[in-house]
Protein backbone atom coordinates (compact mmCIF):
# COMPACT_ATOMS: atom_id res chain seq x y z
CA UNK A 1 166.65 113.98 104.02
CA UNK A 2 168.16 110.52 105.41
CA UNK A 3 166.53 107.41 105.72
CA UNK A 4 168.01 105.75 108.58
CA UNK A 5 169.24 102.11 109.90
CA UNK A 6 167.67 99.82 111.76
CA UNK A 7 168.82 101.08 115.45
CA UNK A 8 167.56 104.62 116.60
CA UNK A 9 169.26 106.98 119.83
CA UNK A 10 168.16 110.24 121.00
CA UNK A 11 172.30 110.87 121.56
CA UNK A 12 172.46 110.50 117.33
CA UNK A 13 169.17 112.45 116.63
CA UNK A 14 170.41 115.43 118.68
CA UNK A 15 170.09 119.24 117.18
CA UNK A 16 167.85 116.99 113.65
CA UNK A 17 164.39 116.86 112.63
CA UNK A 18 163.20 114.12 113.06
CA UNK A 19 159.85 112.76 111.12
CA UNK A 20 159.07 108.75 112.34
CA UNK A 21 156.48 107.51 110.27
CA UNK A 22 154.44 103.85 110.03
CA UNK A 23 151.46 101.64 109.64
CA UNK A 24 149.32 100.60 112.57
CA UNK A 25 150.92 98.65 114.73
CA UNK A 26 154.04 99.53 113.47
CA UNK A 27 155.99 101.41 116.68
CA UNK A 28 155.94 104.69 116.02
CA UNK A 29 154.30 105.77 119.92
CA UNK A 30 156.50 103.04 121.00
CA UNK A 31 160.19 104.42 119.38
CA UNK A 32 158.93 107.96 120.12
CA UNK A 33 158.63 107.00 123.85
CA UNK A 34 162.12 105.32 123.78
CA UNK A 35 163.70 108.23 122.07
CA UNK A 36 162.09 110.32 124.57
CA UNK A 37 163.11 108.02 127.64
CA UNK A 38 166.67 108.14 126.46
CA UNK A 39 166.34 112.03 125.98
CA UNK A 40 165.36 111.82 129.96
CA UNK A 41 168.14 109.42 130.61
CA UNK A 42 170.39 111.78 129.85
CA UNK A 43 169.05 114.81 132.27
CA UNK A 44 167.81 116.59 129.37
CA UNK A 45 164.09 116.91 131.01
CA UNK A 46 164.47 120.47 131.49
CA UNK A 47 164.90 121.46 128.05
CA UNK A 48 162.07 119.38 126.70
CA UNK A 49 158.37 119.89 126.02
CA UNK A 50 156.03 116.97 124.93
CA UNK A 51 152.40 117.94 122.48
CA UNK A 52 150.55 114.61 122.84
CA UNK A 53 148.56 114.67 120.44
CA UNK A 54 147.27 111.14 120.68
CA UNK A 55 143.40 110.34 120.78
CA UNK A 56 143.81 107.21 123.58
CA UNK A 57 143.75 103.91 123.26
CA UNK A 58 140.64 102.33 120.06
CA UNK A 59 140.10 99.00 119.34
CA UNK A 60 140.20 98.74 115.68
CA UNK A 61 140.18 94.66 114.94
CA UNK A 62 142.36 93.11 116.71
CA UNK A 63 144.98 96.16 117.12
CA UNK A 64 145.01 98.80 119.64
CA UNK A 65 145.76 102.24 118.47
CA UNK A 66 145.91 105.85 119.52
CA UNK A 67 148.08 105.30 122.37
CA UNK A 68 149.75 108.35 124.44
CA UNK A 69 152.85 108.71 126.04
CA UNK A 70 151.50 108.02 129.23
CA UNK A 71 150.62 104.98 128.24
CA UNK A 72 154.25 103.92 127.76
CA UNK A 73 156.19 106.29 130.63
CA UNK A 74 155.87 106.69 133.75
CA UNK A 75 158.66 109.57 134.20
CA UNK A 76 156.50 112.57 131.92
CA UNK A 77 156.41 114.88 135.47
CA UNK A 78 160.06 115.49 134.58
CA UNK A 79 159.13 117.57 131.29
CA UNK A 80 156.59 119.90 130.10
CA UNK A 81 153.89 117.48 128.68
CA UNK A 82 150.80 118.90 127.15
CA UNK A 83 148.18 117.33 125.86
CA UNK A 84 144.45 118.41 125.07
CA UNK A 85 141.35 116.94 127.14
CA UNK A 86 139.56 115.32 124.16
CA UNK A 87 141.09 113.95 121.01
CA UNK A 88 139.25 111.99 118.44
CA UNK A 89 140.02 109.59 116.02
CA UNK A 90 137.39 111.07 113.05
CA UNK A 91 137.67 108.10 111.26
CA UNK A 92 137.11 105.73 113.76
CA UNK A 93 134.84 107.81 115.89
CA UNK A 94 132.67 109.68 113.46
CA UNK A 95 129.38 108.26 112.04
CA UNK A 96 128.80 110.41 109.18
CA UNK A 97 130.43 112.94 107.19
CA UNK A 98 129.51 115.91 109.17
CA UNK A 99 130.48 114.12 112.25
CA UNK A 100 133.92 113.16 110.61
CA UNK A 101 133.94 117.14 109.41
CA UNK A 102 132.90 118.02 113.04
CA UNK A 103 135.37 115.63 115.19
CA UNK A 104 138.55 116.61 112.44
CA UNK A 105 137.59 120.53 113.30
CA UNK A 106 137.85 119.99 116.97
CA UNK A 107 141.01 118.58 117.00
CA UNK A 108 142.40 121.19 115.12
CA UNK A 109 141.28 123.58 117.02
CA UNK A 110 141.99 121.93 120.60
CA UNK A 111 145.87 120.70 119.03
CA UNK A 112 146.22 124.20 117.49
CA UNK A 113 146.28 125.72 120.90
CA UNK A 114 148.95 123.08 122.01
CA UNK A 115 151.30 124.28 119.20
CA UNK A 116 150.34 128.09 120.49
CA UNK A 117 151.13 127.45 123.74
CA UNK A 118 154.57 126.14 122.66
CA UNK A 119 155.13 128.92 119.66
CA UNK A 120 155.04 131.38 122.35
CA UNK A 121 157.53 129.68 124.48
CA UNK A 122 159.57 127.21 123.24
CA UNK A 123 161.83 124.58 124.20
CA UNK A 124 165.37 123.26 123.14
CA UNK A 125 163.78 119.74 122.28
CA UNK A 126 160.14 119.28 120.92
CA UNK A 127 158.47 115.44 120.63
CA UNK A 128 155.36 115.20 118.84
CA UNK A 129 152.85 112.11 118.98
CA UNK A 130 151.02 111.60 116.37
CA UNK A 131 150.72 114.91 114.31
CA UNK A 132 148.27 113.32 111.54
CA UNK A 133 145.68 114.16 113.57
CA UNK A 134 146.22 117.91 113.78
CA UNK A 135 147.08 117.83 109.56
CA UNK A 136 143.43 116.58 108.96
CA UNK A 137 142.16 120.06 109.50
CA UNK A 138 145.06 122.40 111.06
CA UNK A 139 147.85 124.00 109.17
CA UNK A 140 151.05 122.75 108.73
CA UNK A 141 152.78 126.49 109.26
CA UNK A 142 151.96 126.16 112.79
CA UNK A 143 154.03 122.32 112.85
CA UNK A 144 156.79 124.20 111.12
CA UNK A 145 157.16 127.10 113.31
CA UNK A 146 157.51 124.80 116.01
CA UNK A 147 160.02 123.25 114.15
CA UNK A 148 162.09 125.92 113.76
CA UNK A 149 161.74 126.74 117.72
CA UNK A 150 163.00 123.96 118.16
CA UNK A 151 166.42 123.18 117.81
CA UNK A 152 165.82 118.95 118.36
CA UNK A 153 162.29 118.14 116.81
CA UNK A 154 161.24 114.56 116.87
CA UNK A 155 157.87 113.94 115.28
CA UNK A 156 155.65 111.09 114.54
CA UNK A 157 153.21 110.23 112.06
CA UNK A 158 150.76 107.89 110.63
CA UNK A 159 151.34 106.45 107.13
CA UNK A 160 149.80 103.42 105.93
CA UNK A 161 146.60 102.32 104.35
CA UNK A 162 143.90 103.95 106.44
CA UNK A 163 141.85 101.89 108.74
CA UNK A 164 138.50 103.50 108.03
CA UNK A 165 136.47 105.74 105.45
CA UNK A 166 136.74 109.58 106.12
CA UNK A 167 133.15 109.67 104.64
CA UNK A 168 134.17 112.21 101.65
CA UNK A 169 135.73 114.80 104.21
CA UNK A 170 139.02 114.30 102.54
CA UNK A 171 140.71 114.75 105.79
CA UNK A 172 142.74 111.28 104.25
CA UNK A 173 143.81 113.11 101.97
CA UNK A 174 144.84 116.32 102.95
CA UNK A 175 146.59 114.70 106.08
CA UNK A 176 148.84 112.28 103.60
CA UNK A 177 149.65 115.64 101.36
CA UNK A 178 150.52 118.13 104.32
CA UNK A 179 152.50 114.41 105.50
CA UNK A 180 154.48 114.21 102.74
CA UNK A 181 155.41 118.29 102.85
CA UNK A 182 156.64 118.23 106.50
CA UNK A 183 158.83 115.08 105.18
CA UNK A 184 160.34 117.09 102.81
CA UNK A 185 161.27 119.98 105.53
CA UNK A 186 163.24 117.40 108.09
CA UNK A 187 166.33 116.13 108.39
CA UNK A 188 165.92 112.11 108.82
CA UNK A 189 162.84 110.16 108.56
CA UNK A 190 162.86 107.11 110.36
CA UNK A 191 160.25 104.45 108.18
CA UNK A 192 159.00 101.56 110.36
């Protein structure tokens, strides 16, 4: 594993894995969408499939988070881009524990069949938005099979202190530890 500079390029990230992890607010959606722009760029469309796994834009203070891709490209027709109709932000969205529990399971499920879909036909190049949400309830051997589909997988995360109480699910807690495992199984993590 390689922490990296300050300056990030598809062109250098070519046949890694890539993990990009953050705060809010801290780029992550942002560098993903460059990284896949530049992937793009250079006519590698074809070859690349896009799991959005991003809940859509919450207010949480002042901060907007939970953006998609299509929220920062306009060019997505040009790969495969999946994304599920509904994802939640449990901690944000749920009310109680049960509903935390309830929103957490749906994700899973709904983002499991994304990772299906790919596992069953893959792609040269994989890009991931925001994978904590699938971690708070799915299993991580699906994330790694993809990663080993793949032969470029650029992933990105949420690490920080979290914005809101799980209400005792311990989805916070089981997302950070399944986190910190798919770390240890890539090739360069980019910290922002």
């Amino acid at each position: 594993m390689q922490k990296e500079g300050s300056e990030y390029h598809f062109d250098k990230l070519v046949g890694k894995k890539v993990l990009i992890t953050g705060d809010i607010g801290s780029g992550k959606t942002a560098l993903l969408a460059k990284l896949l722009d530049e992937a793009i760029a250079a006519k590698q469309g074809g070859k690349i499939v896009v799991i959005d796994m991003a809940p859509g834009p919450r207010k949480l203070d002042s901060q907007t988070i939970g953006k998609t891709l299509k929220e920062y490209l306009k060019n997505l027709e040009l790969v495969k881009y999946i994304a599920p109709k509904m994802v939640y932000a449990p901690r944000i969205d749920g009310n109680s524990k049960p509903h935390v529990e309830k929103l957490a399971v749906a994700n899973a499920n709904n983002l499991r069949a994304l990772l299906d879909e790919y596992n069953s036909i893959p792609a040269k190049i994989l890009f991931v938005n925001d994978v904590t949400l699938y971690l708070q309830r799915g299993e991580l051997s699906k994330v790694l099979k993809a990663m080993r589909k793949s032969s470029t997988f650029i992933v990105n995360g949420y690490r920080g202190k979290f914005p809101a109480d799980d209400k005792g699910t311990g989805i916070s807690r089981r997302e950070r530890r399944l986190l910190d495992k798919l770390q240890n199984s890539v090739d360069v993590v980019i910290e922002l």
